[in-house]
PDB file of N, CA and C in Angstrom:
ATOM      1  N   UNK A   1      50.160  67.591  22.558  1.00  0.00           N
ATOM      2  CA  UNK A   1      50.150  67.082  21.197  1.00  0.00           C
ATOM      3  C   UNK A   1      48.750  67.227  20.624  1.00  0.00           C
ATOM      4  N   UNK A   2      48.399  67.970  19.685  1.00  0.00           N
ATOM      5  CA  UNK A   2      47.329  68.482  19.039  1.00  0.00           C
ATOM      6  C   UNK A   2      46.914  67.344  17.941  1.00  0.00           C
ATOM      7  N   UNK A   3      46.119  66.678  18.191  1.00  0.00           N
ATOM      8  CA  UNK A   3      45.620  65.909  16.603  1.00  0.00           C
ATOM      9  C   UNK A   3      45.377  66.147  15.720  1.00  0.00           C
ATOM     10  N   UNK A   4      45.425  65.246  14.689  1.00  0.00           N
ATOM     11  CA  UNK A   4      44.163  66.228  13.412  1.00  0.00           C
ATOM     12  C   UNK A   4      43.408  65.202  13.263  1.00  0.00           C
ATOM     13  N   UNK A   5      42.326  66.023  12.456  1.00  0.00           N
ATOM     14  CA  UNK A   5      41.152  65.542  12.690  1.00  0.00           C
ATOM     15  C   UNK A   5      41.155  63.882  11.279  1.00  0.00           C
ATOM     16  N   UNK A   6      40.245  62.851  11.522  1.00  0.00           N
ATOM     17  CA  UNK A   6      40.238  61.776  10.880  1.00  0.00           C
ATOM     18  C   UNK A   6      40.109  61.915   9.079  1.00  0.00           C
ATOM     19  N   UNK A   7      41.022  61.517   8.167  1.00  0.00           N
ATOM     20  CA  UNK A   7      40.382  61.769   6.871  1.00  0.00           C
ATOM     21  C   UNK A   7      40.506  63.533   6.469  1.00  0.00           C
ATOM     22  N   UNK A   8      41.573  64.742   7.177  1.00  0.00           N
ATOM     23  CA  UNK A   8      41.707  65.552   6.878  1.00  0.00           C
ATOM     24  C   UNK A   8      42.050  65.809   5.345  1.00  0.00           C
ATOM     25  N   UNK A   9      43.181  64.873   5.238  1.00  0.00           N
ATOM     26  CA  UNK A   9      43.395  64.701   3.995  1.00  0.00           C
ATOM     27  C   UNK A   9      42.805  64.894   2.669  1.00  0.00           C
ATOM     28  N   UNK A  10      42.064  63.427   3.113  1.00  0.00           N
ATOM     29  CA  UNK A  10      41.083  63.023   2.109  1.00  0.00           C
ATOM     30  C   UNK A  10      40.084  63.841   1.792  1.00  0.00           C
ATOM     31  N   UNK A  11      39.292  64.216   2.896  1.00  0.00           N
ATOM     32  CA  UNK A  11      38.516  65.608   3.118  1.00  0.00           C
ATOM     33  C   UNK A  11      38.346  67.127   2.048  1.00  0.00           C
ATOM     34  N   UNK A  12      39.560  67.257   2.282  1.00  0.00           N
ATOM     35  CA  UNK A  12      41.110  68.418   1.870  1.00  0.00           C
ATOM     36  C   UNK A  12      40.684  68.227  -0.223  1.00  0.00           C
ATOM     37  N   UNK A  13      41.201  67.000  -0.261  1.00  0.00           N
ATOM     38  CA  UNK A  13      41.303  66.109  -1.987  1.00  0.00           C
ATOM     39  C   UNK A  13      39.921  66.146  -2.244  1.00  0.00           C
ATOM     40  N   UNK A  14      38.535  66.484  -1.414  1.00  0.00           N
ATOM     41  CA  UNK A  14      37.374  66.336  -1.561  1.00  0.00           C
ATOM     42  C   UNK A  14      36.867  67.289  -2.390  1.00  0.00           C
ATOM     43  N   UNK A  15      36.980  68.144  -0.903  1.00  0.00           N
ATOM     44  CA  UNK A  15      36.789  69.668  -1.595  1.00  0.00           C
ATOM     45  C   UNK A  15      37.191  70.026  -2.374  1.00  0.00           C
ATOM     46  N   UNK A  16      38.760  70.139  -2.897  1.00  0.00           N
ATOM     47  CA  UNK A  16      38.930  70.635  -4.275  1.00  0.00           C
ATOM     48  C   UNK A  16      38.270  70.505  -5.608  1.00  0.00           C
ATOM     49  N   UNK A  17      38.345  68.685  -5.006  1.00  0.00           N
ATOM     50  CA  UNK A  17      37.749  68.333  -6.816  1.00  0.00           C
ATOM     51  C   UNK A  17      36.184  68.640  -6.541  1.00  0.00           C
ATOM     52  N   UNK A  18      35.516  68.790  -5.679  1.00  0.00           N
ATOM     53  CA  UNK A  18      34.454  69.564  -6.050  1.00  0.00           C
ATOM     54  C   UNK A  18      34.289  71.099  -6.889  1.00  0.00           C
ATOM     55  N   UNK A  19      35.285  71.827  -5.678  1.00  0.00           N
ATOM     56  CA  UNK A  19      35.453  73.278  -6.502  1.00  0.00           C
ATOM     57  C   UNK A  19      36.013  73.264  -7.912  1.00  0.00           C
ATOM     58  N   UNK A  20      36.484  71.951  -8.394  1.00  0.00           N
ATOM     59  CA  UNK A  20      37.090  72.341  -9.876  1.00  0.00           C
ATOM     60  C   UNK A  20      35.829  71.357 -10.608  1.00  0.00           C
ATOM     61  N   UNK A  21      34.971  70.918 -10.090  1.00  0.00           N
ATOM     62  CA  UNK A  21      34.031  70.354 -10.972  1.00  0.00           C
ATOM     63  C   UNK A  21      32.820  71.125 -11.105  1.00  0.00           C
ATOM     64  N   UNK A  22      32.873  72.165 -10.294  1.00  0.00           N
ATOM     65  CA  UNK A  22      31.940  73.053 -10.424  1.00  0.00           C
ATOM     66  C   UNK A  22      31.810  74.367 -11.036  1.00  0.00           C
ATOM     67  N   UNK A  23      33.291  74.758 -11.162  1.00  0.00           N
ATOM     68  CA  UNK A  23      33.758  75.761 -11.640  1.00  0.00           C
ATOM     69  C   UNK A  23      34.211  75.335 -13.262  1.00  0.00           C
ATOM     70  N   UNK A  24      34.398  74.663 -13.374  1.00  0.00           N
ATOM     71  CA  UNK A  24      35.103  74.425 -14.727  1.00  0.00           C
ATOM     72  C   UNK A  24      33.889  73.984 -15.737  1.00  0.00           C
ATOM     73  N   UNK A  25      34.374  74.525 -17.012  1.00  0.00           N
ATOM     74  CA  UNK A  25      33.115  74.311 -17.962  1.00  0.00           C
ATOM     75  C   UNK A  25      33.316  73.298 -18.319  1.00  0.00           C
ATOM     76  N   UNK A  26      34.374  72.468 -18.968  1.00  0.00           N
ATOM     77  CA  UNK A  26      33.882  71.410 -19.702  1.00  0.00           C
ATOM     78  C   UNK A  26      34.667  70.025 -19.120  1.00  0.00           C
ATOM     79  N   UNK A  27      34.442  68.794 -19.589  1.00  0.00           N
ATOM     80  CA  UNK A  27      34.781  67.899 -18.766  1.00  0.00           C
ATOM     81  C   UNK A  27      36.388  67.339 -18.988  1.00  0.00           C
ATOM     82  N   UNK A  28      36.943  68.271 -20.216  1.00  0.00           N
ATOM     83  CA  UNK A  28      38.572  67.966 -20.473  1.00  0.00           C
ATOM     84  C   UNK A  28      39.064  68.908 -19.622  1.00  0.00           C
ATOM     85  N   UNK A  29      38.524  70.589 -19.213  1.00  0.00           N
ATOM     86  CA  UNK A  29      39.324  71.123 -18.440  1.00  0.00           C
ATOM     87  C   UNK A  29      39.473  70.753 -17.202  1.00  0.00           C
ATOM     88  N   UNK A  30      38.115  70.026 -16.929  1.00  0.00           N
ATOM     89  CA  UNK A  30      37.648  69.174 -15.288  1.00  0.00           C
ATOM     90  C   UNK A  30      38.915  68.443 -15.460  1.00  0.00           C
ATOM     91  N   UNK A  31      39.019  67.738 -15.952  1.00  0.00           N
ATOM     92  CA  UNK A  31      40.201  66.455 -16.167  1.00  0.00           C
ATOM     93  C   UNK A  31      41.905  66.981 -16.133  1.00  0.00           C
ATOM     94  N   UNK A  32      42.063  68.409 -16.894  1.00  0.00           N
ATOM     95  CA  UNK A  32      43.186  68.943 -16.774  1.00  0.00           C
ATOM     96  C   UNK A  32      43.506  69.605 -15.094  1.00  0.00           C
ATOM     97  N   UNK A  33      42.506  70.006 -14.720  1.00  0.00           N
ATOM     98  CA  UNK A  33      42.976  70.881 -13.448  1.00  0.00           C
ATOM     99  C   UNK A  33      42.841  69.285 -12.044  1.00  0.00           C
ATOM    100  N   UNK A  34      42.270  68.291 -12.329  1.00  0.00           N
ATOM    101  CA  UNK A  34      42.312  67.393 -11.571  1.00  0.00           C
ATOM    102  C   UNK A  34      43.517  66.814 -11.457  1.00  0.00           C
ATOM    103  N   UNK A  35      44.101  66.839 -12.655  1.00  0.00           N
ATOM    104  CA  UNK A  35      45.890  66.098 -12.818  1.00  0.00           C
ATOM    105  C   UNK A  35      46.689  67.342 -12.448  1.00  0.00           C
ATOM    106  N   UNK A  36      46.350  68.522 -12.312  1.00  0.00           N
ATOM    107  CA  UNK A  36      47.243  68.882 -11.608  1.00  0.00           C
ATOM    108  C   UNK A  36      47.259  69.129 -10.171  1.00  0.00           C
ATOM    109  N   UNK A  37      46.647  68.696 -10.011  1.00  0.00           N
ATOM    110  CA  UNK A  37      46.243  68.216  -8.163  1.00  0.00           C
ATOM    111  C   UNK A  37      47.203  67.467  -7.372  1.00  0.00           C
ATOM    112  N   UNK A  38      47.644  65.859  -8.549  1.00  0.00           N
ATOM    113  CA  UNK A  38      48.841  65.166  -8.215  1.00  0.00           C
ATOM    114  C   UNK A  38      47.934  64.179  -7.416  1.00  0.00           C
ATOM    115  N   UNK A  39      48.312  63.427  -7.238  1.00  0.00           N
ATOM    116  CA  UNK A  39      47.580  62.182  -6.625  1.00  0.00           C
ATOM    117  C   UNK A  39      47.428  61.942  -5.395  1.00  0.00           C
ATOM    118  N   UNK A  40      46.365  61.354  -4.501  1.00  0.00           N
ATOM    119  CA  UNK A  40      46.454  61.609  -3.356  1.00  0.00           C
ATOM    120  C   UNK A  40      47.411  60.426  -2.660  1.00  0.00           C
ATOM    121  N   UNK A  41      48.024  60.727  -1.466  1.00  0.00           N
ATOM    122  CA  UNK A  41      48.911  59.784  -0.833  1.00  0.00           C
ATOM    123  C   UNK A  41      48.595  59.874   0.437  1.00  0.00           C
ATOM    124  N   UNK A  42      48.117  58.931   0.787  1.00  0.00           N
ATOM    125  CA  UNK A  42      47.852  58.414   1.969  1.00  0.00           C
ATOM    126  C   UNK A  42      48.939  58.297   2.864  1.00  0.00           C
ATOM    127  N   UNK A  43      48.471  59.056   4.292  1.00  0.00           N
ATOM    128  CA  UNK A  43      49.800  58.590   5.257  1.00  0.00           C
ATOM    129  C   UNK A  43      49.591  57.207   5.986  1.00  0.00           C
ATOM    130  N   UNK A  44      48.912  56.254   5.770  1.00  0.00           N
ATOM    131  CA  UNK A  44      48.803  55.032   6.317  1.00  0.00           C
ATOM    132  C   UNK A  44      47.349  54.446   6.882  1.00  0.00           C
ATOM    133  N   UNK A  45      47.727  53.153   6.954  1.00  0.00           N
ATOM    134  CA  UNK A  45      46.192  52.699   7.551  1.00  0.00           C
ATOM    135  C   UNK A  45      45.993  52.765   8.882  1.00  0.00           C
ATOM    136  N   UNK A  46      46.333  53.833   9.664  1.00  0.00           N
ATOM    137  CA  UNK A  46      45.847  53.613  11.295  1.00  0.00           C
ATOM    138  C   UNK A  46      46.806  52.866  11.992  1.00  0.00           C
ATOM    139  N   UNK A  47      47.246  52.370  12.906  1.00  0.00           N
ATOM    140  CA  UNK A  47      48.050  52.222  14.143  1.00  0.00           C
ATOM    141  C   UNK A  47      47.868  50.873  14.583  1.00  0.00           C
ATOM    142  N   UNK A  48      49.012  50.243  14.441  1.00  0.00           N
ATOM    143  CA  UNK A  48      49.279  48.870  15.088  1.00  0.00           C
ATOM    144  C   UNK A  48      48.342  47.795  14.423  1.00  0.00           C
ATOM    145  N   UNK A  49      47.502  48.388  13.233  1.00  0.00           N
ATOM    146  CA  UNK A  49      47.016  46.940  12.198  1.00  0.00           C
ATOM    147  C   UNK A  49      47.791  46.593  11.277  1.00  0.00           C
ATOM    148  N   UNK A  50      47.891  45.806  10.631  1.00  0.00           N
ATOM    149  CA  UNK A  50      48.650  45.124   9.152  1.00  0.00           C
ATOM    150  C   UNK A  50      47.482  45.375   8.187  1.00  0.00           C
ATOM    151  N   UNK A  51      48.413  45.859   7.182  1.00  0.00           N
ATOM    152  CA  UNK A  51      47.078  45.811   6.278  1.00  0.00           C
ATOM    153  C   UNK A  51      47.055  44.531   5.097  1.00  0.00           C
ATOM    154  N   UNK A  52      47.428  43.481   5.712  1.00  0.00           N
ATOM    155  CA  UNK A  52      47.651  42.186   4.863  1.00  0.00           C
ATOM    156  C   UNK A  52      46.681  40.981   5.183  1.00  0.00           C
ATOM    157  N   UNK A  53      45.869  41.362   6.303  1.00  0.00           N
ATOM    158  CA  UNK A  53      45.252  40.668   7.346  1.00  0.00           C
ATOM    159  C   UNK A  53      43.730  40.936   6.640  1.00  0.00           C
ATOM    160  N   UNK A  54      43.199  39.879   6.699  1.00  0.00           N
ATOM    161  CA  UNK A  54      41.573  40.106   6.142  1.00  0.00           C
ATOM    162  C   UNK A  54      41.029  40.261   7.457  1.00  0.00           C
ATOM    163  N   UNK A  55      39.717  41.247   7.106  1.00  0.00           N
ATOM    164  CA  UNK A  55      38.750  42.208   7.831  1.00  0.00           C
ATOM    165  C   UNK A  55      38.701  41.441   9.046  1.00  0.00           C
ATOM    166  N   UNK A  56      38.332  39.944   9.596  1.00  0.00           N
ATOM    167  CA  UNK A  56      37.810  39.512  10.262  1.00  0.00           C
ATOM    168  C   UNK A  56      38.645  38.574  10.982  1.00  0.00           C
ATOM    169  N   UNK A  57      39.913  38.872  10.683  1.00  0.00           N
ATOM    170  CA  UNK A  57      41.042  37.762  11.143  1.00  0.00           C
ATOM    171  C   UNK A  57      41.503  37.816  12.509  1.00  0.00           C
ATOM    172  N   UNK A  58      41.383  39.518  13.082  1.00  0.00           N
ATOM    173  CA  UNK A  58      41.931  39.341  14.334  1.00  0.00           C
ATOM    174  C   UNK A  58      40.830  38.996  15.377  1.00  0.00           C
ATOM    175  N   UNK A  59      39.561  38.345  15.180  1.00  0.00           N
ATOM    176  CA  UNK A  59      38.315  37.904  15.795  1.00  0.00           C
ATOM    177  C   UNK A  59      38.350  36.223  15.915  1.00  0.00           C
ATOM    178  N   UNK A  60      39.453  35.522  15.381  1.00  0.00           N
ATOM    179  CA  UNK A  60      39.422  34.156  14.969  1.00  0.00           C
ATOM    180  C   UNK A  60      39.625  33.388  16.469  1.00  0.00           C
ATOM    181  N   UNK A  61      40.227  33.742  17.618  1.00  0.00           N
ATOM    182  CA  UNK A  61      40.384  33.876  18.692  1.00  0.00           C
ATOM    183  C   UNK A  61      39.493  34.002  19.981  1.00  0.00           C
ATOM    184  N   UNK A  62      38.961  35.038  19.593  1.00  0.00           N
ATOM    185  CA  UNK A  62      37.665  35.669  20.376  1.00  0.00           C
ATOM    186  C   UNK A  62      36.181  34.058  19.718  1.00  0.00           C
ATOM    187  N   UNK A  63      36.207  33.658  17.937  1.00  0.00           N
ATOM    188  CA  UNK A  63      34.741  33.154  17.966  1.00  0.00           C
ATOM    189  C   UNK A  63      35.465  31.694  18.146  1.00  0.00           C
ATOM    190  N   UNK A  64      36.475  31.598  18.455  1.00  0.00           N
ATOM    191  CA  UNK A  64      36.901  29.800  18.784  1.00  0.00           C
ATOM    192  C   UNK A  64      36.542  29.941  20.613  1.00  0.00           C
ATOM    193  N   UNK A  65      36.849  30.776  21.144  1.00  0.00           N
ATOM    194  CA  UNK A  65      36.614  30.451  22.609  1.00  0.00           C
ATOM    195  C   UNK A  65      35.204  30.588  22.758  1.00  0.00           C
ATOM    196  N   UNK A  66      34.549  31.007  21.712  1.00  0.00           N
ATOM    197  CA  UNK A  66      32.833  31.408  21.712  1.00  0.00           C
ATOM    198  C   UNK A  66      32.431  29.998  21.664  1.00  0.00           C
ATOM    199  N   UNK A  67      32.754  29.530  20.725  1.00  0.00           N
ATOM    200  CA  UNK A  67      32.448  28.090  19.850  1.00  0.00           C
ATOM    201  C   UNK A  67      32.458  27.319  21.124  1.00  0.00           C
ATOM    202  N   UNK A  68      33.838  27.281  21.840  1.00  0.00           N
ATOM    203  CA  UNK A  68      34.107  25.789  23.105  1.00  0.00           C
ATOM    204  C   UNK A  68      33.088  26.110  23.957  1.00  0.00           C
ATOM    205  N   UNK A  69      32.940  27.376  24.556  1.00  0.00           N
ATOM    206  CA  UNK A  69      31.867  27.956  25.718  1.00  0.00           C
ATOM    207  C   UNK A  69      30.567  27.265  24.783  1.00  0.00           C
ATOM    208  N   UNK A  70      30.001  27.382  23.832  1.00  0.00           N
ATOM    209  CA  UNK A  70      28.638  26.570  23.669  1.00  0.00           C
ATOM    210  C   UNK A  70      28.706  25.449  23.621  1.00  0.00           C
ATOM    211  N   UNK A  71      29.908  24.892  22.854  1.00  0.00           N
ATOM    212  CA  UNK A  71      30.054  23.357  22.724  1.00  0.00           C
ATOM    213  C   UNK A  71      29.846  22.784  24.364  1.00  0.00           C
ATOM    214  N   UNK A  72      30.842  23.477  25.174  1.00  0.00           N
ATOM    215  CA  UNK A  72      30.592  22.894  26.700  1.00  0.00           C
ATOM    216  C   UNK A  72      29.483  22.811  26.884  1.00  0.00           C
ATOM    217  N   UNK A  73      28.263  24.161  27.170  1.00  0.00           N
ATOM    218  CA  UNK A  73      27.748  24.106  27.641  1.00  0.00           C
ATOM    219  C   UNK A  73      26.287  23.344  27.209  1.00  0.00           C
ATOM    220  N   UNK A  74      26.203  22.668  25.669  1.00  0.00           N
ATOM    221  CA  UNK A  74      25.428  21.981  24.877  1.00  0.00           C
ATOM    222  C   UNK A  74      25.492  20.609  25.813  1.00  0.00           C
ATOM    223  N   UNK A  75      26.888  20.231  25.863  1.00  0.00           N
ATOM    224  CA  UNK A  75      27.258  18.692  26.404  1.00  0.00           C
ATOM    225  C   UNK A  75      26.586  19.186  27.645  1.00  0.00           C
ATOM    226  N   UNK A  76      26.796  20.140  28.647  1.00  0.00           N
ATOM    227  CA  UNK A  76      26.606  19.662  30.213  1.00  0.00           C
ATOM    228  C   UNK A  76      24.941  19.902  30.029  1.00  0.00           C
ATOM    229  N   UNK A  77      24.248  20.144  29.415  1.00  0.00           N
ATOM    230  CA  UNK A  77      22.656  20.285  29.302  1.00  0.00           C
ATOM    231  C   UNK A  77      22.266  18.958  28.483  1.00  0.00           C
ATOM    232  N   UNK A  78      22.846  18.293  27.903  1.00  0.00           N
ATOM    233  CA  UNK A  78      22.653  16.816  27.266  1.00  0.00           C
ATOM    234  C   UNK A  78      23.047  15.828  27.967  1.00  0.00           C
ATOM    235  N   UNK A  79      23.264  15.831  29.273  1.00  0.00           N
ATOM    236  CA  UNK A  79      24.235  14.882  30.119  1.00  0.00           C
ATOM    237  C   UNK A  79      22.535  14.502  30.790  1.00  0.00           C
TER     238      UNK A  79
END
């Protein structure tokens, strides 16, 4: 199974609108040959995340067992 590479896509939608912003004289034809490009569509956000979940949510777990490990170890050095 052959991959492709990350952001090919997007990459892909990059380059064009460069080559038509460079090539094209004025900024309505820039604008005409960009709409006919069609819009870009994303095939998804990556594998086994939700994308409903804020940035830092699946860590809430990991900094609560952080939190008890100092809390403990505050008390057994104050004893």
């Amino acid at each position: 199974m052959q991959r492709s590479a990350p952001f090919a896509r997007a990459m892909a939608m990059a380059v064009a609108i460069a080559g038509i912003m460079s090539s094209a004289a004025s900024a309505s034809l820039q604008q005409a040959q960009i709409a006919e490009l069609g819009p870009y569509v994303s095939r998804g956000k990556g594998q086994g995340h939700s994308n409903r979940r804020a940035p830092g949510a699946h860590k809430a777990a990991h900094r609560a067992a952080m939190k008890l490990r100092r809390i403990k170890k505050h008390k057994a050095r104050c004893k």
